[in-house]
Every structure is written in structure tokens, then in C-alpha cells.
C-alpha atoms as a PDB file:
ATOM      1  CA  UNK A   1       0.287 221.807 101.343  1.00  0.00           C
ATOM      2  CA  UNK A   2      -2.972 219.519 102.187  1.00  0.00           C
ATOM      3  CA  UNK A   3      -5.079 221.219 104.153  1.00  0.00           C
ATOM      4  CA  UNK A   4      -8.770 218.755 105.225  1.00  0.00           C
ATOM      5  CA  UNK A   5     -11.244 220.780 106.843  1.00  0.00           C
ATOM      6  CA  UNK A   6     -14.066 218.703 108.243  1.00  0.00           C
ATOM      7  CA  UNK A   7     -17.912 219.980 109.076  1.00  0.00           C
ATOM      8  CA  UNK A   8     -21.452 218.572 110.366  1.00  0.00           C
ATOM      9  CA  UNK A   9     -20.423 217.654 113.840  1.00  0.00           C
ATOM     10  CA  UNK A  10     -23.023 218.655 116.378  1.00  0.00           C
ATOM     11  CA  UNK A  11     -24.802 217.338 119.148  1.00  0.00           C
ATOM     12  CA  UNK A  12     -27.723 214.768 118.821  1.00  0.00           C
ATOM     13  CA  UNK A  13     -29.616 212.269 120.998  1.00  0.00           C
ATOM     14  CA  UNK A  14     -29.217 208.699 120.521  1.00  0.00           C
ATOM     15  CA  UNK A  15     -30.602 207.242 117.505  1.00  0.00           C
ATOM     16  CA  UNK A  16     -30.052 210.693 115.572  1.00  0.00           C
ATOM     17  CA  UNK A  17     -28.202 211.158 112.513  1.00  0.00           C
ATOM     18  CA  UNK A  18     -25.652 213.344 111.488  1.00  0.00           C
ATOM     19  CA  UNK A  19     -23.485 213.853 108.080  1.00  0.00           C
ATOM     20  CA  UNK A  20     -19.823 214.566 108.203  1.00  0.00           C
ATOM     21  CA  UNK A  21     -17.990 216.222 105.492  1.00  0.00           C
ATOM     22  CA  UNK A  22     -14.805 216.596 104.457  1.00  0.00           C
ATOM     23  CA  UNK A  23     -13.324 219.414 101.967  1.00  0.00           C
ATOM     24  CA  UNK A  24     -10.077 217.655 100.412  1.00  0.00           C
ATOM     25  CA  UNK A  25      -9.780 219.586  97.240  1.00  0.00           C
ATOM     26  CA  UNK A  26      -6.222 220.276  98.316  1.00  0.00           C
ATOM     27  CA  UNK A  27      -4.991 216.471  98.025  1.00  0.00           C
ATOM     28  CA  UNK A  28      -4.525 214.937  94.640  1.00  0.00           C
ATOM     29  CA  UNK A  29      -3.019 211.518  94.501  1.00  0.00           C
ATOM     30  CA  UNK A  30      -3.536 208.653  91.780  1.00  0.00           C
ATOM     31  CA  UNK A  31      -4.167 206.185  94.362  1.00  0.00           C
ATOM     32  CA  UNK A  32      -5.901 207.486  97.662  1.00  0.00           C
ATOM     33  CA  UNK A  33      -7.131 206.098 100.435  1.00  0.00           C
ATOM     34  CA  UNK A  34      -9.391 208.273 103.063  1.00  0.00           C
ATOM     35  CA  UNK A  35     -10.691 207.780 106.175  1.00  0.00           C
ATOM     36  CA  UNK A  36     -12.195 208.590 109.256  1.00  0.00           C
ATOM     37  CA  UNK A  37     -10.700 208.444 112.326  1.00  0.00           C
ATOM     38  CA  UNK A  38     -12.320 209.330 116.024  1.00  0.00           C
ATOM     39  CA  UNK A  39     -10.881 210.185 119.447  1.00  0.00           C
ATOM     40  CA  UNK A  40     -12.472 210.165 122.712  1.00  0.00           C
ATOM     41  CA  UNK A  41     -10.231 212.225 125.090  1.00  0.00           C
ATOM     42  CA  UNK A  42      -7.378 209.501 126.971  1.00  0.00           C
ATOM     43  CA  UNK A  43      -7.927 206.979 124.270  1.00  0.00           C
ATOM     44  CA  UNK A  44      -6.198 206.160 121.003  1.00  0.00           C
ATOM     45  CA  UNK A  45      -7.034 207.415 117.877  1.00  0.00           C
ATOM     46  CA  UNK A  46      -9.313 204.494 116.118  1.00  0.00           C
ATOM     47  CA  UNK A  47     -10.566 203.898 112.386  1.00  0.00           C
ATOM     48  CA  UNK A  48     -14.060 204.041 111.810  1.00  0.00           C
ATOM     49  CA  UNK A  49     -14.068 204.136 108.054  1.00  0.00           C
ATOM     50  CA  UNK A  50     -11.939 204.266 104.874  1.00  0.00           C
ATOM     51  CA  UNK A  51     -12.721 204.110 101.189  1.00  0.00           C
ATOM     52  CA  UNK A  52      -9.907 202.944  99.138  1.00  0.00           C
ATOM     53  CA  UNK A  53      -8.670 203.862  95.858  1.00  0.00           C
ATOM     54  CA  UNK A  54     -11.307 201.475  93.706  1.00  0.00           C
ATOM     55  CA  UNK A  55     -13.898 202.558  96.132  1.00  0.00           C
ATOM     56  CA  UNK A  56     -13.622 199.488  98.736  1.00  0.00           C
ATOM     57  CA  UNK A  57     -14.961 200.343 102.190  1.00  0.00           C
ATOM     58  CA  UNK A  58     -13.992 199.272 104.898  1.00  0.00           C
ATOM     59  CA  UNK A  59     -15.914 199.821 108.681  1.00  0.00           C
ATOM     60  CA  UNK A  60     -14.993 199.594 111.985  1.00  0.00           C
ATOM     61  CA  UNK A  61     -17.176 196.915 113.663  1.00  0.00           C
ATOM     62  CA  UNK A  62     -18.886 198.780 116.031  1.00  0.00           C
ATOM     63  CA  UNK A  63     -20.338 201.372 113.200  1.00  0.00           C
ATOM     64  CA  UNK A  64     -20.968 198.343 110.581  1.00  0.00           C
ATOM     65  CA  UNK A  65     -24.488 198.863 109.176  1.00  0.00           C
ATOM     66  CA  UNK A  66     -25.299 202.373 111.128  1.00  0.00           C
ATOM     67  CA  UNK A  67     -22.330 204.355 109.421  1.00  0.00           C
ATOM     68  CA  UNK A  68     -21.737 204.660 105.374  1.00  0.00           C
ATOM     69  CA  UNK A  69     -18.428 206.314 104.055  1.00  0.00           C
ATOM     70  CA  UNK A  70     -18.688 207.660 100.146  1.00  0.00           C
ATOM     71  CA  UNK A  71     -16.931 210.639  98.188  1.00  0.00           C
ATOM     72  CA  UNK A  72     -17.717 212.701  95.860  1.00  0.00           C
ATOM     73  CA  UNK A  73     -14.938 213.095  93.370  1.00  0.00           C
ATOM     74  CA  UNK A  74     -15.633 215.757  91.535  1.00  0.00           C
ATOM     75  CA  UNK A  75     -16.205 218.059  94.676  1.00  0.00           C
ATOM     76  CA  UNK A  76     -13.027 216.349  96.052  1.00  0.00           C
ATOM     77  CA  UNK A  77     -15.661 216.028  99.398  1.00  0.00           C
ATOM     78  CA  UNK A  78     -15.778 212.798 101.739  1.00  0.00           C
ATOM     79  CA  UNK A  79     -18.537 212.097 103.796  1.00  0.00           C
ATOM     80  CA  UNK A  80     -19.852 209.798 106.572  1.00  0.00           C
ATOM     81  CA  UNK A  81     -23.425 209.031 107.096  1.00  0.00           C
ATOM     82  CA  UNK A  82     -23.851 208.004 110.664  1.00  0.00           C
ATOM     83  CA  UNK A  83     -27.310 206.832 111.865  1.00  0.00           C
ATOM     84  CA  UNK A  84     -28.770 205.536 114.849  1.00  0.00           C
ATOM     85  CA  UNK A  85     -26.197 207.141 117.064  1.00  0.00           C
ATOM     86  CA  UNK A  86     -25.182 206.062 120.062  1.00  0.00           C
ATOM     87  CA  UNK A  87     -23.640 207.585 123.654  1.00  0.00           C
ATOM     88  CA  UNK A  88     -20.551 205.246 122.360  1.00  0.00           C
ATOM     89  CA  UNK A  89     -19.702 207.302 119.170  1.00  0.00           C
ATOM     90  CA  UNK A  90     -19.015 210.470 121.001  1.00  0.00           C
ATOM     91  CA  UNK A  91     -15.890 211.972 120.063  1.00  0.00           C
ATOM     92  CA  UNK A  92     -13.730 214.303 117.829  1.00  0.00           C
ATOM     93  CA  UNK A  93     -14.038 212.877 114.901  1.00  0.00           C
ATOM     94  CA  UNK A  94     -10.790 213.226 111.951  1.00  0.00           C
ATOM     95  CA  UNK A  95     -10.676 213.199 108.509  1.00  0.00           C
ATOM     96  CA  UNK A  96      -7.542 211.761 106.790  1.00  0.00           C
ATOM     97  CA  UNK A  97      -5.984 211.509 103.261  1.00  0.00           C
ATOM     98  CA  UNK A  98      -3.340 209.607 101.848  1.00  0.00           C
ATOM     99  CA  UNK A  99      -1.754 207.166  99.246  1.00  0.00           C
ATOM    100  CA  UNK A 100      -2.855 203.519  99.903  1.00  0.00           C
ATOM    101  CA  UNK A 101       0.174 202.047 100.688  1.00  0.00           C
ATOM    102  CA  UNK A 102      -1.125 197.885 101.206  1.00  0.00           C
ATOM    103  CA  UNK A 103      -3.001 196.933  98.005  1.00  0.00           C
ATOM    104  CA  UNK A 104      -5.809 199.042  97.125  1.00  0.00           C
ATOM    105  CA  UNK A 105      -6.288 199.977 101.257  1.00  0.00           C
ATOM    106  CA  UNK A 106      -4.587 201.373 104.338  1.00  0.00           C
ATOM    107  CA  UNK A 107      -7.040 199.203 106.626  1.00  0.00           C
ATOM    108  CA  UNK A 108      -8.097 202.291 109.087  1.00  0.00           C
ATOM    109  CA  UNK A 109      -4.277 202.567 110.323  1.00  0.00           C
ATOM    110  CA  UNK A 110      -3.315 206.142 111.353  1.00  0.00           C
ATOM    111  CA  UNK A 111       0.161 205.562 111.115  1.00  0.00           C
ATOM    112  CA  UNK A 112      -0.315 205.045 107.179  1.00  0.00           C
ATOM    113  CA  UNK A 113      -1.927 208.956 107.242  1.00  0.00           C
ATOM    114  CA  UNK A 114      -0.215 211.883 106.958  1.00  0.00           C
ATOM    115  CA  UNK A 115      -2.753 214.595 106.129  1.00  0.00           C
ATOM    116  CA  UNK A 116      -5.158 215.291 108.976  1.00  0.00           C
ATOM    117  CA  UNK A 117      -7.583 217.187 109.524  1.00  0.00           C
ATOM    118  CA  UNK A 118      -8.714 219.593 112.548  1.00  0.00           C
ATOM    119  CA  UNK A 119     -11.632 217.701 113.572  1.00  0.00           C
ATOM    120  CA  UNK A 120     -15.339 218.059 114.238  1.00  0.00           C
ATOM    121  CA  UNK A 121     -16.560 216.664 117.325  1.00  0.00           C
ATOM    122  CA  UNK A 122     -19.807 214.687 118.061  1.00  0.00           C
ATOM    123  CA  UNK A 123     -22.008 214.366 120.719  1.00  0.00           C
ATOM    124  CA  UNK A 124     -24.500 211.808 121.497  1.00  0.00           C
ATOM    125  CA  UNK A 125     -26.908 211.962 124.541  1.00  0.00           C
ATOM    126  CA  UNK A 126     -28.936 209.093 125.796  1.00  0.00           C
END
């Protein structure tokens, strides 16, 4: 069974940092994909970043050049650097893990995930 267990949420004013991480030594697959997901309470579930199974990122547009997605294999860890945060990326913020199922990819679609994690929510004052 795949169990992700995500850490570093917190609360921070705006233009803070934090570092997300994700503990996915349960989920071994040739070609993965993983990703971060967030949710803001009434609202969908929406992408935010994914690296691929050659190491291709991919970013939502409204994190593009504050927020940095990387793994570290050999801990089986993923992590997501997010800087100069804003109100905006409040939320509970999900790890996921999968095969890539289009190409090398699963271009930050939840339905292409099947392993979730609980979450760690974030908090960003102004």
C-alpha cells in the first residue's frame, strides 16, 4: 500500500518561504510522475507542480518563478520550494504519486493520481 506523508506547512507572512516535503519511500514505479496539488476550502483541487519521470517540471502559472519542485531519489523525498508567498497560495496543500500515463508527464491532472497524501496546509498573511 502507498502511503505519502507530507511536512513543512506552517504559517508565514507574505513574501516568506516555506519547504514542503514529501516521504514517498512507499511508491516504486519505473516511470513516475509526482506532484503537488492545493485546495482552498469550496474550490477544486488544482496542480501547482509535477516532476515527470526524466525530471521535466512543470508549474502552475501563478507559482512560475516563486515555486521550484525537485526530488531526491535516493531518500524517495519530494519537495517544493515556495518563495515570496502570497495571501493567494493559502491552502492544504497534497502530495501525489503515480505512473505518467501521457508521455513522460501527467500535466498536474488529479484524475491521473491515485496515491494521495493527507496534506499539510499553508498559511499566508498579508
Amino acid at each position: 500500500q502507498v502511503r505519502l506523508a507530507e511536512s513543512g506547512g506552517g504559517s508565514v507572512q507574505a513574501g516568506g518561504s516555506l519547504r514542503l516535503s514529501c516521504d514517498a519511500s512507499t511508491f516504486r514505479a519505473s516511470s513516475r510522475c509526482m506532484a503537488w496539488f492545493r485546495q482552498v476550502l469550496g474550490k477544486k483541487r488544482e496542480g501547482v507542480a509535477e516532476i515527470g519521470s526524466i525530471g521535466s517540471t512543470q508549474y502552475a502559472d501563478s507559482v512560475k518563478g516563486r515555486f521550484t519542485i525537485s526530488q531526491d531519489k535516493d531518500k524517495n523525498t519530494l519537495y517544493l520550494q515556495m518563495n515570496n508567498l502570497k495571501p493567494e497560495d493559502s491552502g492544504m496543500y497534497y502530495c501525489a504519486a503515480d505512473i505518467c500515463r501521457r508521455s513522460w508527464a501527467n500535466d498536474l491532472r488529479p484524475d491521473l493520481y491515485n496515491n494521495w497524501g493527507q496534506g499539510t496546509q499553508v498559511t499566508v498573511s498579508s
